[in-house]
Protein backbone atom coordinates (compact mmCIF):
# COMPACT_ATOMS: atom_id res chain seq x y z
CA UNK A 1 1.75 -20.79 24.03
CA UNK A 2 4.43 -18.92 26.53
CA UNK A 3 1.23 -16.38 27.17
CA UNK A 4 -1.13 -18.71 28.19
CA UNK A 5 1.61 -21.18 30.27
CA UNK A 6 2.03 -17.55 32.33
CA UNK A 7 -1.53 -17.28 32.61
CA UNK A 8 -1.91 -20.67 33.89
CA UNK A 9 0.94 -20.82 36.23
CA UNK A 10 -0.23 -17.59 37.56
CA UNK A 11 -3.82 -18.52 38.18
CA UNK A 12 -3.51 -21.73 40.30
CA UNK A 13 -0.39 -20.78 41.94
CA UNK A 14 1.74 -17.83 43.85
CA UNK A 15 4.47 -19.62 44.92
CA UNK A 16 8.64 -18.49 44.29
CA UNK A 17 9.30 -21.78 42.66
CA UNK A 18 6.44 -21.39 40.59
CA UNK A 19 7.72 -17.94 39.01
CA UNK A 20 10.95 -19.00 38.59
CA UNK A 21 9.51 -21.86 36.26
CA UNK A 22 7.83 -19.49 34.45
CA UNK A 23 11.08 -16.88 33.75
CA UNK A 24 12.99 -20.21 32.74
CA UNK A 25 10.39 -21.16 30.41
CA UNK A 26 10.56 -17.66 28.33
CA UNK A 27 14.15 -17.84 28.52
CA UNK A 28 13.67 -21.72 26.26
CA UNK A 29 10.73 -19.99 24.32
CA UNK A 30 12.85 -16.98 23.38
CA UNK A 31 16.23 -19.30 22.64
CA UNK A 32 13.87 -21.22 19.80
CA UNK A 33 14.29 -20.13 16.39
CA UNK A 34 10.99 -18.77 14.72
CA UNK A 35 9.53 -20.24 11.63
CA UNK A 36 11.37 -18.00 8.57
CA UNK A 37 8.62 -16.79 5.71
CA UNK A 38 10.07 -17.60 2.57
CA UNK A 39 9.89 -14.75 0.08
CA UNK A 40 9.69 -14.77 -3.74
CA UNK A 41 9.92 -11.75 -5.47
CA UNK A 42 9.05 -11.26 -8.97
CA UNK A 43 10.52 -7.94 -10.41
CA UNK A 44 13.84 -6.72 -10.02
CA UNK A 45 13.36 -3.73 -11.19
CA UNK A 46 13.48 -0.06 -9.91
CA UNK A 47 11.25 -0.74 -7.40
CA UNK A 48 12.59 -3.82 -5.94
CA UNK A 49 15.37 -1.32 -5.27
CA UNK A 50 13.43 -0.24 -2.43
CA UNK A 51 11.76 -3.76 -1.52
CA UNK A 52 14.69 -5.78 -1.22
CA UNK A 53 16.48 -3.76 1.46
CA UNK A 54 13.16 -3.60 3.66
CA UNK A 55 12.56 -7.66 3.02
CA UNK A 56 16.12 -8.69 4.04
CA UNK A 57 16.45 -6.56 6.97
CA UNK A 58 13.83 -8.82 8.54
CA UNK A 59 14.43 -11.59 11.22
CA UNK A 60 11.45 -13.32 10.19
CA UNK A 61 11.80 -13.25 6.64
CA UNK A 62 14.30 -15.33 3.96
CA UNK A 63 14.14 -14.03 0.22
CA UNK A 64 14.97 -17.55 -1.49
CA UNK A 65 13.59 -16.38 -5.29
CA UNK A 66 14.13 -13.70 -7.59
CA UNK A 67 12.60 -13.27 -10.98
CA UNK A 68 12.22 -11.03 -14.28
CA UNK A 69 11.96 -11.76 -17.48
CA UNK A 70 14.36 -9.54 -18.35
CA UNK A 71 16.80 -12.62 -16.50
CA UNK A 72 19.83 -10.30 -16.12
CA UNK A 73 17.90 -8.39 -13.61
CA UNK A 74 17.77 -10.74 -11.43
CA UNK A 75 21.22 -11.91 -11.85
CA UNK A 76 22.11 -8.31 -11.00
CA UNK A 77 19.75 -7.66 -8.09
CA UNK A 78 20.73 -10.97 -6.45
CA UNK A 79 24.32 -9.95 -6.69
CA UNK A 80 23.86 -6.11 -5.62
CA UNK A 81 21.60 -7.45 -2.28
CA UNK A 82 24.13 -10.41 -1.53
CA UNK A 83 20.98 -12.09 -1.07
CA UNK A 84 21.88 -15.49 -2.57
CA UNK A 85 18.80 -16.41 -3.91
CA UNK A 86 17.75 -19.06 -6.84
CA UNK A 87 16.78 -16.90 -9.93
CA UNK A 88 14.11 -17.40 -12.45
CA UNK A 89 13.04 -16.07 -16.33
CA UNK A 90 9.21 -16.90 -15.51
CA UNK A 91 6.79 -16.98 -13.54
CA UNK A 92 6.22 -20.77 -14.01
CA UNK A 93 9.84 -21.49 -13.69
CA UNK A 94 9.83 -19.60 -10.07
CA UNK A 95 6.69 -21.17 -8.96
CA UNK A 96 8.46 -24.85 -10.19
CA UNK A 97 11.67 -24.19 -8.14
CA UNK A 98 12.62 -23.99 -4.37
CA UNK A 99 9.45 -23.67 -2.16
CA UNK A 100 8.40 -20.22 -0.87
CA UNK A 101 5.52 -19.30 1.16
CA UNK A 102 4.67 -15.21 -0.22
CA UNK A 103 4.97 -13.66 -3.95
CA UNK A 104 5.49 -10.38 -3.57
CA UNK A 105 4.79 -8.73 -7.38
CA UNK A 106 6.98 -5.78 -8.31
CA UNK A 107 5.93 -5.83 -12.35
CA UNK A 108 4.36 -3.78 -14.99
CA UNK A 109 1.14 -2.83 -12.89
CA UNK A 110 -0.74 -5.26 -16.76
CA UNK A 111 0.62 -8.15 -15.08
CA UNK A 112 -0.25 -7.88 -11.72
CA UNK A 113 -3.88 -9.82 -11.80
CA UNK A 114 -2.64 -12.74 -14.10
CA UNK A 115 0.82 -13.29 -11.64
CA UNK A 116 -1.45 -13.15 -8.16
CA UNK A 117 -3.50 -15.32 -9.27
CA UNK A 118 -0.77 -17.91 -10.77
CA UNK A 119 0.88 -17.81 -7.41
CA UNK A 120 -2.30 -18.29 -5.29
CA UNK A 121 -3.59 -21.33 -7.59
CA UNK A 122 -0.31 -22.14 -6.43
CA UNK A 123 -0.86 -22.32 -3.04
CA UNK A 124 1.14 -18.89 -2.01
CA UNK A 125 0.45 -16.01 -0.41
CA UNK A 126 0.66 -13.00 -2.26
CA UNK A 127 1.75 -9.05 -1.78
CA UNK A 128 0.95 -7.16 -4.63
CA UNK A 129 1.94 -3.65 -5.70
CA UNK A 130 -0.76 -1.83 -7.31
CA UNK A 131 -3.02 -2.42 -8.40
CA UNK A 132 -3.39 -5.94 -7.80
CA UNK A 133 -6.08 -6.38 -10.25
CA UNK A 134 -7.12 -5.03 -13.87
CA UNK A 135 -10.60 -4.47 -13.20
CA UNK A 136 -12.36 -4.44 -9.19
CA UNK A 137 -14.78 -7.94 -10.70
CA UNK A 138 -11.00 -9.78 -11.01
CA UNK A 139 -9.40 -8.56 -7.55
CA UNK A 140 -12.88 -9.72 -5.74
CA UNK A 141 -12.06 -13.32 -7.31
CA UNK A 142 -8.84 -13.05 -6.54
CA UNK A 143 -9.77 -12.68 -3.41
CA UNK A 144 -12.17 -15.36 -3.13
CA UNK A 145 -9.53 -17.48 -4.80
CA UNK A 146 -7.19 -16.64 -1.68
CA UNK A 147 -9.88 -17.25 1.21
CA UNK A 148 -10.98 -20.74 -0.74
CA UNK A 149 -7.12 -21.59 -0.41
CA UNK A 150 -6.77 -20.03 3.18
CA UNK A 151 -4.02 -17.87 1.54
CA UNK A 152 -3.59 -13.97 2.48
CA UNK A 153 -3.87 -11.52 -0.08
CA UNK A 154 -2.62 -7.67 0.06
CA UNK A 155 -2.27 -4.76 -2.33
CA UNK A 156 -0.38 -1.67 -1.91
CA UNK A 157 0.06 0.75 -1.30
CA UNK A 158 0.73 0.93 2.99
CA UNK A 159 -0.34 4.51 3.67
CA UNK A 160 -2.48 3.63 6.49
CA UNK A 161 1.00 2.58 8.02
CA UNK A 162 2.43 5.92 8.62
CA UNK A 163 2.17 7.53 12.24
CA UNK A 164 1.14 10.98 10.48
CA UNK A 165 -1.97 8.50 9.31
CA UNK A 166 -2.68 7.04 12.71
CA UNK A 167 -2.47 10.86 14.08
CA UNK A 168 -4.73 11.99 11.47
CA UNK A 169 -7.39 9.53 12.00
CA UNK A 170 -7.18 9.61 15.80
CA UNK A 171 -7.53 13.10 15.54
CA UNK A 172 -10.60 12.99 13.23
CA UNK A 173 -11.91 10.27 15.58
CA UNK A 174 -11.85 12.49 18.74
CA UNK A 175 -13.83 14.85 17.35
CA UNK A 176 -10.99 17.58 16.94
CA UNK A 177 -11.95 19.03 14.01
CA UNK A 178 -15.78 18.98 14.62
CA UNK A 179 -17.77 17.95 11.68
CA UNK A 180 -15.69 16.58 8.76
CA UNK A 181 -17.24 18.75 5.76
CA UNK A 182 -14.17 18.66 2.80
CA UNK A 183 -11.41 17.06 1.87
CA UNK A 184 -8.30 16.97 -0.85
CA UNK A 185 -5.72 14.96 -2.04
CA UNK A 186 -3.30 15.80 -4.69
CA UNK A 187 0.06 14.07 -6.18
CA UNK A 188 1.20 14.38 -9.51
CA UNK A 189 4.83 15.32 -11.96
CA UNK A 190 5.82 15.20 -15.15
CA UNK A 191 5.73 11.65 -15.30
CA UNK A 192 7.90 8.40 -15.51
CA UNK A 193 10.24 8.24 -18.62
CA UNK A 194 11.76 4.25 -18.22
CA UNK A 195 8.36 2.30 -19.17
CA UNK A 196 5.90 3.14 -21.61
CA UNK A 197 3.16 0.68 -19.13
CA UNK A 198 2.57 3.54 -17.11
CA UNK A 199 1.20 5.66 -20.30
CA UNK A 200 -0.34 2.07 -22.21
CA UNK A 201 -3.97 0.46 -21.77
CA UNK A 202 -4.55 -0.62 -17.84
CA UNK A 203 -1.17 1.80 -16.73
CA UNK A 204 -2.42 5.63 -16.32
CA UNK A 205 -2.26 8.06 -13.09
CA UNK A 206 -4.83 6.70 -11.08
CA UNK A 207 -3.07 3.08 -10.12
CA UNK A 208 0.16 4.77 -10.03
CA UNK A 209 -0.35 8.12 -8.46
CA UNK A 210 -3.83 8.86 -7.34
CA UNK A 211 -4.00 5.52 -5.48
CA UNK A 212 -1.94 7.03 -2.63
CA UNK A 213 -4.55 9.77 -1.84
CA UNK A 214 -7.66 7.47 -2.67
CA UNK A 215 -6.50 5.28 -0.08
CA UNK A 216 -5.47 8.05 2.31
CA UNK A 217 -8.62 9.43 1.96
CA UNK A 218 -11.32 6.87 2.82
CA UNK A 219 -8.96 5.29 5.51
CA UNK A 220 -9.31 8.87 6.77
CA UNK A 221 -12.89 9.47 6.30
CA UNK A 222 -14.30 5.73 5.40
CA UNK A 223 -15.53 4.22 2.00
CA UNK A 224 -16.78 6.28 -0.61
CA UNK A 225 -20.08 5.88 -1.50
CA UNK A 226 -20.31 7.29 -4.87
CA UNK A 227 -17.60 9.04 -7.45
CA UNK A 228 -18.26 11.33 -9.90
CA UNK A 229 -14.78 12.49 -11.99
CA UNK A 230 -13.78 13.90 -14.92
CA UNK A 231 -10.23 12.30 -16.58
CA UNK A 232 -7.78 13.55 -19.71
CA UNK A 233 -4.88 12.93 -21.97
CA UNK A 234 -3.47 15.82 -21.74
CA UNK A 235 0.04 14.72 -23.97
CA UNK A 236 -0.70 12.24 -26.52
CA UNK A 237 2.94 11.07 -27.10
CA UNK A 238 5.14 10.00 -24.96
CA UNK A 239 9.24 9.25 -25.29
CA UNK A 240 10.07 6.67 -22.90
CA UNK A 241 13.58 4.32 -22.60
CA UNK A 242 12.47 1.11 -23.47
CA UNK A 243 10.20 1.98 -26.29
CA UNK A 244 10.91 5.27 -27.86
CA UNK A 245 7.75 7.35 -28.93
CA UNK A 246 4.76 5.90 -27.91
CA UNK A 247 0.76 7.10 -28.20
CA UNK A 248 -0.86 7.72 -24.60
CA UNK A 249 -3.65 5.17 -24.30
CA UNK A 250 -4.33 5.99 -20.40
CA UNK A 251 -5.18 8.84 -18.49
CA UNK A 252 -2.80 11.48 -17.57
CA UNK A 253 -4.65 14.02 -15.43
CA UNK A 254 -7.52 13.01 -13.16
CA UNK A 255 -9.86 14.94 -10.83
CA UNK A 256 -12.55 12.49 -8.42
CA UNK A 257 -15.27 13.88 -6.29
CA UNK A 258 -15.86 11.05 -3.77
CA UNK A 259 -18.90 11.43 -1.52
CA UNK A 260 -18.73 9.68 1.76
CA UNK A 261 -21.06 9.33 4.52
CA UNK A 262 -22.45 12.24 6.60
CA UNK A 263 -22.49 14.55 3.96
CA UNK A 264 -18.76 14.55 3.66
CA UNK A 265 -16.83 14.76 0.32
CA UNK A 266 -13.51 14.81 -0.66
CA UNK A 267 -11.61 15.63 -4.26
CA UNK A 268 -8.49 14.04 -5.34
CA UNK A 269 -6.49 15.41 -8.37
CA UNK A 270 -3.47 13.47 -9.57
CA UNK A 271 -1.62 13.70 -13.35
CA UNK A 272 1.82 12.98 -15.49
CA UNK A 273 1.69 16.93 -16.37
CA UNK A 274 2.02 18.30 -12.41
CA UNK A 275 5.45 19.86 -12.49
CA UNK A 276 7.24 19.36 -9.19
CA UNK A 277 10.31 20.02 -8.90
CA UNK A 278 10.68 17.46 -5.71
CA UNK A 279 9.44 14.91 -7.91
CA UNK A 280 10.11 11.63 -6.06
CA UNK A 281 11.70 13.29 -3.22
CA UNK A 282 9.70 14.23 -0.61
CA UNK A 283 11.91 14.18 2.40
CA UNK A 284 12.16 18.20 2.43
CA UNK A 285 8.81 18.47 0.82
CA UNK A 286 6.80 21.23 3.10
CA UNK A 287 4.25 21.58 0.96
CA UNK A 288 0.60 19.49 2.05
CA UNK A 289 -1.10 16.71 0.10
CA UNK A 290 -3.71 15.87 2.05
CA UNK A 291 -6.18 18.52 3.81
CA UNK A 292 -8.53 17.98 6.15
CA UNK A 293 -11.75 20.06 7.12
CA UNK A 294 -13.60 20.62 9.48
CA UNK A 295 -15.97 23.32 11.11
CA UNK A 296 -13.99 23.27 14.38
CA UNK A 297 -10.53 22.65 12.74
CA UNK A 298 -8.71 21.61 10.05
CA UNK A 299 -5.17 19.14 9.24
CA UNK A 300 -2.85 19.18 6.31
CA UNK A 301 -0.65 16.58 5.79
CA UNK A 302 2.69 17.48 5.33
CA UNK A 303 5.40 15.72 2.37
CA UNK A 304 3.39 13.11 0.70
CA UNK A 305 1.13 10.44 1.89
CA UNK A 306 3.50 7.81 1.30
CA UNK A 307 6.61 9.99 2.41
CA UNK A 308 4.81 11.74 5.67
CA UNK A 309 7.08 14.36 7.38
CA UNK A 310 4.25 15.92 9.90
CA UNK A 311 1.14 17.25 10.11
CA UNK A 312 -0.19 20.77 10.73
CA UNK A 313 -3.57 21.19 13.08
CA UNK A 314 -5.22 24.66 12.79
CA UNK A 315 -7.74 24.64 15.58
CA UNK A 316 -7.20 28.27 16.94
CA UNK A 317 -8.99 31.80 15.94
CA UNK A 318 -6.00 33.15 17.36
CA UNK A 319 -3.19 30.97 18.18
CA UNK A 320 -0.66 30.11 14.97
CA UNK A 321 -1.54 26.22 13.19
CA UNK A 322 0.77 23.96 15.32
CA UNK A 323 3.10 21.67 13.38
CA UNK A 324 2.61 18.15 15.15
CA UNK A 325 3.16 14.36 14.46
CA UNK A 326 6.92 14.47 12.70
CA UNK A 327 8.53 11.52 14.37
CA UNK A 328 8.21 8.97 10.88
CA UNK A 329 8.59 6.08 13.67
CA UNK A 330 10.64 4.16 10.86
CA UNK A 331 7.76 4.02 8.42
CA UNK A 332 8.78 3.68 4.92
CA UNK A 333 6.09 3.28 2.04
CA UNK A 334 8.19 0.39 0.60
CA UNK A 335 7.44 -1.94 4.07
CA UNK A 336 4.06 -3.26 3.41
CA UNK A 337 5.94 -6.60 1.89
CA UNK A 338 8.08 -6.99 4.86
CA UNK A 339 4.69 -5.92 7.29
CA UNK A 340 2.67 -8.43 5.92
CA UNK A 341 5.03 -11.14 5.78
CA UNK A 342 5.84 -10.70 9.16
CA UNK A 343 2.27 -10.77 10.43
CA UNK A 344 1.94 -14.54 8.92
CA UNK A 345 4.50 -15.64 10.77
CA UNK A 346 3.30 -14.02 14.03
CA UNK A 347 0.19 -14.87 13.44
CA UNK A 348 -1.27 -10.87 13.73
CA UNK A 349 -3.81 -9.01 11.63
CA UNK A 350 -2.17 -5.91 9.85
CA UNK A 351 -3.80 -2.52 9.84
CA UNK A 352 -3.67 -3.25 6.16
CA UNK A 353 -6.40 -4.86 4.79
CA UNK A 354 -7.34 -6.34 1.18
CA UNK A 355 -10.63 -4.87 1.57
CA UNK A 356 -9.31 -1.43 1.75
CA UNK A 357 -7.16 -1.84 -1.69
CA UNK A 358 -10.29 -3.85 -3.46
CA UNK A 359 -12.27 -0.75 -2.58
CA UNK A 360 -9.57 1.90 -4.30
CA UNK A 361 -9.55 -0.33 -7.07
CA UNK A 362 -13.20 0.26 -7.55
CA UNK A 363 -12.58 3.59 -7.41
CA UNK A 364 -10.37 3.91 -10.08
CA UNK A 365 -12.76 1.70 -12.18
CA UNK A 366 -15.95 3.81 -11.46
CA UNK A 367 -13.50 7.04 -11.98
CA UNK A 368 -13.33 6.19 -15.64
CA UNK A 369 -17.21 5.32 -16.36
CA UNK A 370 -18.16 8.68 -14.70
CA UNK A 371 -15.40 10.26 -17.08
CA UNK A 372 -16.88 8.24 -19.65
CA UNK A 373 -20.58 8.25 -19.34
CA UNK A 374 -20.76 12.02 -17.39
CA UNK A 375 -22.96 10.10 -14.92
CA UNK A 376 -22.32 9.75 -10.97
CA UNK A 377 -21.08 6.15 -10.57
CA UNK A 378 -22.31 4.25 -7.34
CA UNK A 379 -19.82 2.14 -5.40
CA UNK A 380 -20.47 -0.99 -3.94
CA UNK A 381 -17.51 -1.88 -1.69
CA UNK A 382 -16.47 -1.35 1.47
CA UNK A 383 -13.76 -2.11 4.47
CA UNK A 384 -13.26 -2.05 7.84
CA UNK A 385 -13.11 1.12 9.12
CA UNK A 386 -11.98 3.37 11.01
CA UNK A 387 -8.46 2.61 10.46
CA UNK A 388 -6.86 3.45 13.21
């Protein structure tokens, strides 16, 4: 509204009075209090650890529900945050108490489909970590679900976020590296010890690990036409905290060939067996995740995908690889909640999009018939692309 009553006033007239108007008019616009998003979050565990700092430090955003079944977590994380929300055992207790607008699901990855879709039957928008779905057939009716309600869905992760990402594809697009030929992605440790989900049916290392680099991947180089992969248990018992010994029901070492268009194809190799010793700390990781090539030049990602610290262009026969692209901006892989949210209330389209995470969900579906069947699996979806 204050655009358009400048472009108005400015179109039929030039006159001082007239443009003093308008600077007292985005002085009252700017005094006016914006619309808060009200913000459920269902989870409090280590992961909302990250969330809940990102979600209160917004303007725009008012975290007014916690949740967990587990109800002392939410006591605790209410207290530790100061954020003085109401509190909730249950899902249907949450969705039963003080309006919100956004769900933003932090749980055992099982739950994720069965929550989103609670909370959009209930008329909420929904942020989901991934995957948002147990199978790619239940996230596309999720979806529908949200569009028949005129609700936004989104699904983590936020890679595509990053400035390294932006410089990447930018890069790529500008025909810097010539023609795209290869690509990897790799992430992987020894894997999580507090939950057995991540080793139980619907948990394994593609939603939680390889999901970063699928994502990177196509948003770099576009949807992936086909998969063919090969996956493994490599240790079938796992000691975890909440559940002592337990059998290993999902995968624990992956390795997808994705083939994209243009002859490209890129490999992704992710596992629970990848010793590391920066594990979940990538802020002096110089190592590269992602690589990039091309028959003019090639990129490699430096840190991980979803902890970026730079990103090295070799485009020289005989000048040194030139480390470029390490300002972070702010980014942190745990905004896509806060991003998201905010975007609703300003009424902007985020360079995430619930195609993008619909289509990595697919992949990790087709990843495990090819393992199964030994057959090259065909992939149907696609997103809006390029990315950036």
């Amino acid at each position: 509204m204050q655009n358009l009553s400048r472009k108005k006033f400015l179109q039929y007239t030039a006159s001082a009075g007239a443009a003093v108007l308008i600077s007292s008019l985005e002085s009252w616009a700017k005094s006016i209090p914006q619309k808060k998003l009200k913000v459920a979050v269902i989870g409090c565990g280590s992961v909302s650890n990250r969330y809940l700092p990102q979600l209160l430090s917004s303007k725009l955003i008012e975290v007014v529900s916690l949740c967990d079944i587990k109800y002392d977590r939410a006591l605790a994380q209410n207290r530790q945050y100061n954020v003085n929300a109401h509190t909730y055992p249950n899902v249907e207790a949450m969705l039963a108490g003080v309006p919100f607008d956004m769900m933003v699901t932090l749980t055992d990855m099982q739950a994720h489909e069965d929550l989103n879709r609670k909370a959009l039957m209930a008329g909420k928008h929904v942020w989901s970590e991934k995957p948002m779905a147990n199978t790619y057939a239940a996230g596309k009716a999720l979806l529908s679900l949200a569009r028949s309600k005129n609700l936004r869905l989104w699904g983590a992760p936020a890679v595509v976020n990053s400035p390294q990402f932006e410089f990447m594809s930018k890069t790529i697009q500008a025909g810097t590296l010539g023609r795209i030929a290869s690509a990897h992605g790799q992430y992987g440790h020894t894997g999580p010890t507090w939950s057995a989900f991540f080793y139980e049916k619907g948990g394994g290392s593609m939603p939680d690990l390889g999901v970063y680099n699928m994502a990177t991947l196509t948003g770099l180089l576009g949807p992936a036409k086909a998969i063919m992969a090969m996956t493994s248990i490599v240790n079938p018992e796992r000691t975890v905290d909440d559940k002592g010994k337990i059998k290993v029901e999902a995968e624990d070492n992956a390795h997808l060939l994705l083939e994209h268009d243009k002859g490209i194809i890129s490999h992704v190799m992710c596992g629970f067996n990848y010793f590391d010793p920066h594990g979940h700390e990538a802020g002096t990781q110089s190592l590269h995740s992602i690589q990039v090539y091309g028959d003019k030049a090639n990129m490699r990602l430096i840190g991980y995908d979803w902890e970026t610290n730079g990103v090295v262009l070799d485009n020289s026969w005989t000048e040194p690889a030139k480390l470029l692209s390490t300002d972070k901006g702010g980014y942190e892989w745990q905004e896509g909640a806060r991003v998201t949210g905010e975007s609703i209330v300003n009424g902007t389209e985020p360079r995430i999009n619930v195609e993008h995470a619909l289509h990595v969900l697919e992949i990790i579906e087709a990843a495990r018939e090819s393992s199964a069947t030994g057959k090259k699996i065909m992939l149907q979806s696609t997103f809006k692309w390029p990315m950036a």
